[in-house]
PDB file of N, CA and C in Angstrom:
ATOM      1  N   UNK A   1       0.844  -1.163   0.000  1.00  0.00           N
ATOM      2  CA  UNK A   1       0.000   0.000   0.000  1.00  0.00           C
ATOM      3  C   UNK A   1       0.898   1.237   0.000  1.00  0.00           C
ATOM      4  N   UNK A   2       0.140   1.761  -0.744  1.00  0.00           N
ATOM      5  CA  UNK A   2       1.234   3.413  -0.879  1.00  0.00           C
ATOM      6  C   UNK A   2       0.620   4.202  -0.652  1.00  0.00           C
ATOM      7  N   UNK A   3       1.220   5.538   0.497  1.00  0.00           N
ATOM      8  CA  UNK A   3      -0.053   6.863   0.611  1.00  0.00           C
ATOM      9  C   UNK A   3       0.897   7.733   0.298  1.00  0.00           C
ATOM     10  N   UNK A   4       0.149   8.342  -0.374  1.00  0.00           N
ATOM     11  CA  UNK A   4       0.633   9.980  -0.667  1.00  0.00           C
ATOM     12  C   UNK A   4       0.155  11.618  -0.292  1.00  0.00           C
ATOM     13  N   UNK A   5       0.932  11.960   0.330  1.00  0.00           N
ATOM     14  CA  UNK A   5       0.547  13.450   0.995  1.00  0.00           C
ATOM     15  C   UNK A   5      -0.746  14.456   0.196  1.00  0.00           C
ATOM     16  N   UNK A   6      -1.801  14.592  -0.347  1.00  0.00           N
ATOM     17  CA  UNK A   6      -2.636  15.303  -0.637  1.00  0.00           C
ATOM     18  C   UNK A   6      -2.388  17.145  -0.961  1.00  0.00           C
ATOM     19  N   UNK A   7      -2.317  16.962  -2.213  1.00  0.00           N
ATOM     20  CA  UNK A   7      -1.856  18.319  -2.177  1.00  0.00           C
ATOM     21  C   UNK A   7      -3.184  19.617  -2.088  1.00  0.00           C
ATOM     22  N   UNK A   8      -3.117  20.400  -0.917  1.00  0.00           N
ATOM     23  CA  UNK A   8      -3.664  21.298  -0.520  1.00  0.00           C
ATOM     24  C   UNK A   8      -3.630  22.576  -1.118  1.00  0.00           C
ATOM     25  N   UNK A   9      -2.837  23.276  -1.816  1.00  0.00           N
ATOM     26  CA  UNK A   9      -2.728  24.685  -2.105  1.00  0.00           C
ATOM     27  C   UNK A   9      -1.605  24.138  -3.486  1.00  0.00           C
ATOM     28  N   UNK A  10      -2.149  25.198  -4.491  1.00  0.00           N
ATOM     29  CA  UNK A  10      -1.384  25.210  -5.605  1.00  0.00           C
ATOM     30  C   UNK A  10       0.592  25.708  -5.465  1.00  0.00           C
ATOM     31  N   UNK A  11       0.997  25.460  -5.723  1.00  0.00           N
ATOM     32  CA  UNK A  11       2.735  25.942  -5.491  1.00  0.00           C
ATOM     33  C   UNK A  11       2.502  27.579  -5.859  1.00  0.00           C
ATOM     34  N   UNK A  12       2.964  27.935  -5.143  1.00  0.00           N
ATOM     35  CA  UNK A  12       2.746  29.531  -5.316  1.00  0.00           C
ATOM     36  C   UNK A  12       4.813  29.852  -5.306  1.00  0.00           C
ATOM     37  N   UNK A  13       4.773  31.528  -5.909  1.00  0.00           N
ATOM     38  CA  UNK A  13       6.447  31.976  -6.180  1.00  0.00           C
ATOM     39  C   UNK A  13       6.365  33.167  -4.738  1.00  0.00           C
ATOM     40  N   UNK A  14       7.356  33.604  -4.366  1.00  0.00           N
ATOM     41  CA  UNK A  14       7.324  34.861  -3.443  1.00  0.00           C
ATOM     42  C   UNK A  14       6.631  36.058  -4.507  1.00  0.00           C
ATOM     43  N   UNK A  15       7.114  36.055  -5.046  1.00  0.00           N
ATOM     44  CA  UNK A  15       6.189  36.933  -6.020  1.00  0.00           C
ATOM     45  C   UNK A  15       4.497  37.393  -6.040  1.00  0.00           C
ATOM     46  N   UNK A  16       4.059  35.940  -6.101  1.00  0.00           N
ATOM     47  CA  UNK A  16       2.738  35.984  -5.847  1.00  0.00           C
ATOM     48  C   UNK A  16       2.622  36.547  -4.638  1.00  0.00           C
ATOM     49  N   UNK A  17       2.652  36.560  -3.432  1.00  0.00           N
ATOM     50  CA  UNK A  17       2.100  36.968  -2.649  1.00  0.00           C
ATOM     51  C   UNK A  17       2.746  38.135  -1.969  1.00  0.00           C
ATOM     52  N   UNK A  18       3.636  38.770  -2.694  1.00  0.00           N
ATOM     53  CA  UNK A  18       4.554  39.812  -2.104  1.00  0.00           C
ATOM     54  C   UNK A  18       3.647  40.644  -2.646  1.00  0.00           C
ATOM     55  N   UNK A  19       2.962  40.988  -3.382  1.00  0.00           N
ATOM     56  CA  UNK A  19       2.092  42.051  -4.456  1.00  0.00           C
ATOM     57  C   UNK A  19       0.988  42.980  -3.711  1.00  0.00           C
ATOM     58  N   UNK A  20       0.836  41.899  -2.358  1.00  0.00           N
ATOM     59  CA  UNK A  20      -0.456  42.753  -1.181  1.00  0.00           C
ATOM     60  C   UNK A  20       0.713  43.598  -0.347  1.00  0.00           C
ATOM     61  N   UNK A  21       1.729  43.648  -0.155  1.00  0.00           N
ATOM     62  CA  UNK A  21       2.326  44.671   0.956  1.00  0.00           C
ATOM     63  C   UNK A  21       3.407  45.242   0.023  1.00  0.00           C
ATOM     64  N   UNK A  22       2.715  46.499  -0.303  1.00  0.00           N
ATOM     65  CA  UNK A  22       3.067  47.398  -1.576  1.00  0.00           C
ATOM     66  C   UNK A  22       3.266  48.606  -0.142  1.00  0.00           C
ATOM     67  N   UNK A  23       4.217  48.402   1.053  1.00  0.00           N
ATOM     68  CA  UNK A  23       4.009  49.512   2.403  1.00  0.00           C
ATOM     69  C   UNK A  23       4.982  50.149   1.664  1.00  0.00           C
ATOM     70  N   UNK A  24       4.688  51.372   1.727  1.00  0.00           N
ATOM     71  CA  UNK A  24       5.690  52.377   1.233  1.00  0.00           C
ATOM     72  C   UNK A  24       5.705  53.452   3.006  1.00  0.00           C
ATOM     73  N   UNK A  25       7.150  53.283   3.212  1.00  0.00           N
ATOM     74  CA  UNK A  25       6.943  54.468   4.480  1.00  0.00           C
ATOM     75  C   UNK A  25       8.265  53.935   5.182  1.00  0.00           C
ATOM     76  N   UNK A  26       9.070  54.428   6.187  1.00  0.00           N
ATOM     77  CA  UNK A  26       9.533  54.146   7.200  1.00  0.00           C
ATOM     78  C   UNK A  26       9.596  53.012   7.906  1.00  0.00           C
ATOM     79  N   UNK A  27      10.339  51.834   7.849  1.00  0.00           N
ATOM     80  CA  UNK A  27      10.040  50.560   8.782  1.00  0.00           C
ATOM     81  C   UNK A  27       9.883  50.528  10.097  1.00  0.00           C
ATOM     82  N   UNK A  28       9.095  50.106  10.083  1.00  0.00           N
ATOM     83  CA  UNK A  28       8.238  49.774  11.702  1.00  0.00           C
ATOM     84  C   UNK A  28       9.362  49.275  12.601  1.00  0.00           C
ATOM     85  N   UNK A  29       9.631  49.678  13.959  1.00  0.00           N
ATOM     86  CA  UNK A  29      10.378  48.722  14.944  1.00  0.00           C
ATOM     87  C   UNK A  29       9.720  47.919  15.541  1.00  0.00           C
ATOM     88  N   UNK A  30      10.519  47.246  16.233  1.00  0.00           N
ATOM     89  CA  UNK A  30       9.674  46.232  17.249  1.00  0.00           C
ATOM     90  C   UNK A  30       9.074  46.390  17.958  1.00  0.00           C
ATOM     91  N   UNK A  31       9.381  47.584  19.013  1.00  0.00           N
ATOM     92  CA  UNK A  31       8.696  48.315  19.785  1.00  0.00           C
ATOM     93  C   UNK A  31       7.349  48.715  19.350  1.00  0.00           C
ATOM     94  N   UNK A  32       7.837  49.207  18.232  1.00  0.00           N
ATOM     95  CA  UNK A  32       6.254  50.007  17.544  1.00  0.00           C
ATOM     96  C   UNK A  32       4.869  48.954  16.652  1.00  0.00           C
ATOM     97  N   UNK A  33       5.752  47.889  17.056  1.00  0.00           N
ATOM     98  CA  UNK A  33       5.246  46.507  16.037  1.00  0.00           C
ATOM     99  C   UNK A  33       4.609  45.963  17.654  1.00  0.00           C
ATOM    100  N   UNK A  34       4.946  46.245  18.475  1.00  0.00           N
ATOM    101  CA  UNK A  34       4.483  45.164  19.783  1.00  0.00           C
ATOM    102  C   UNK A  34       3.169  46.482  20.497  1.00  0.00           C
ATOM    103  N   UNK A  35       3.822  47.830  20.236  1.00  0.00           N
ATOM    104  CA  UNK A  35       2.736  48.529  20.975  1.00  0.00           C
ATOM    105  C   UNK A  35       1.574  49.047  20.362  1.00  0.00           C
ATOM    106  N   UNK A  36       1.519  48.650  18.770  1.00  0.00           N
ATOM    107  CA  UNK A  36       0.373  48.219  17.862  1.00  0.00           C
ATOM    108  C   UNK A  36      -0.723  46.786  17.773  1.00  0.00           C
ATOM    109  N   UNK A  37       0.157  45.457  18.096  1.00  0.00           N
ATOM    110  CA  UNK A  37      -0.400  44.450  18.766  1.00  0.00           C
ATOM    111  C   UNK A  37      -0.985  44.634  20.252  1.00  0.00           C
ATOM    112  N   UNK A  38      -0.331  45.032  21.403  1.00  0.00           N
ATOM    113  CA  UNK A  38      -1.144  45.592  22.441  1.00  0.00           C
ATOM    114  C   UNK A  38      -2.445  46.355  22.525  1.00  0.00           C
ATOM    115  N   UNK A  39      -2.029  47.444  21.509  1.00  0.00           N
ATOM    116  CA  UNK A  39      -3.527  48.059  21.037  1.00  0.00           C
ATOM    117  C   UNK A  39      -4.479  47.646  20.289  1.00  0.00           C
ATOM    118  N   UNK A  40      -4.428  46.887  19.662  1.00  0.00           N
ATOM    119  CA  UNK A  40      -4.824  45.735  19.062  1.00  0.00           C
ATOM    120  C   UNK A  40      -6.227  44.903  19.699  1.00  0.00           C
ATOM    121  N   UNK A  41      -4.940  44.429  20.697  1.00  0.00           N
ATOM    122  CA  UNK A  41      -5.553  43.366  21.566  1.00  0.00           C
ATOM    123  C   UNK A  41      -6.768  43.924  22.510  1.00  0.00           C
ATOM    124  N   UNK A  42      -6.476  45.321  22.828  1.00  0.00           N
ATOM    125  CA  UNK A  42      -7.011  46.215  24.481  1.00  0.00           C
ATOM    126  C   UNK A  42      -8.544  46.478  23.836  1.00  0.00           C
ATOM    127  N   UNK A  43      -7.880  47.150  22.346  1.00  0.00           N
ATOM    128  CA  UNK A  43      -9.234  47.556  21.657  1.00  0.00           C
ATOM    129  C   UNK A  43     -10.325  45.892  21.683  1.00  0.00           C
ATOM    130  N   UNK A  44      -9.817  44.528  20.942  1.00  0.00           N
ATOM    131  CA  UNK A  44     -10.906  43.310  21.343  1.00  0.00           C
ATOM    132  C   UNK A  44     -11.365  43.227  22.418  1.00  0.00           C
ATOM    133  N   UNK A  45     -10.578  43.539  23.358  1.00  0.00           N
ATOM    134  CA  UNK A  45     -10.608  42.609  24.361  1.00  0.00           C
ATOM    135  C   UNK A  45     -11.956  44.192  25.394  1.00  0.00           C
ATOM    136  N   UNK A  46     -11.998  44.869  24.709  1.00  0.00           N
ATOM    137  CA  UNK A  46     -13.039  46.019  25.444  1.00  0.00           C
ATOM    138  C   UNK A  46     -14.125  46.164  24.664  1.00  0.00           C
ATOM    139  N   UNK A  47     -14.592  45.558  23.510  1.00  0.00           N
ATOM    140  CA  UNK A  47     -15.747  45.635  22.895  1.00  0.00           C
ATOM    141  C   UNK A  47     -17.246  45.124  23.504  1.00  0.00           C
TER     142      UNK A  47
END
């Protein structure tokens, strides 16, 4: 008997999916990347 892995999603290139984050601006730090997730979170978590 032979099994074979099921292929789920077509093979995609970096290309393809680099095309949605067209960010033009200043790179984000970590800091500013973690105190955007915090706010994030405060804003769900108070609805």
């Amino acid at each position: 008997m032979s099994i074979k892995p099921k292929k789920v999603f077509p093979v995609t290139q970096l290309s393809d999916v680099t095309q949605c984050s067209k960010y033009i601006g200043k790179a984000k730090t970590i800091q500013e990347m973690d105190q955007a997730i915090a706010h994030g979170i405060e804003q769900l978590w108070n609805q």
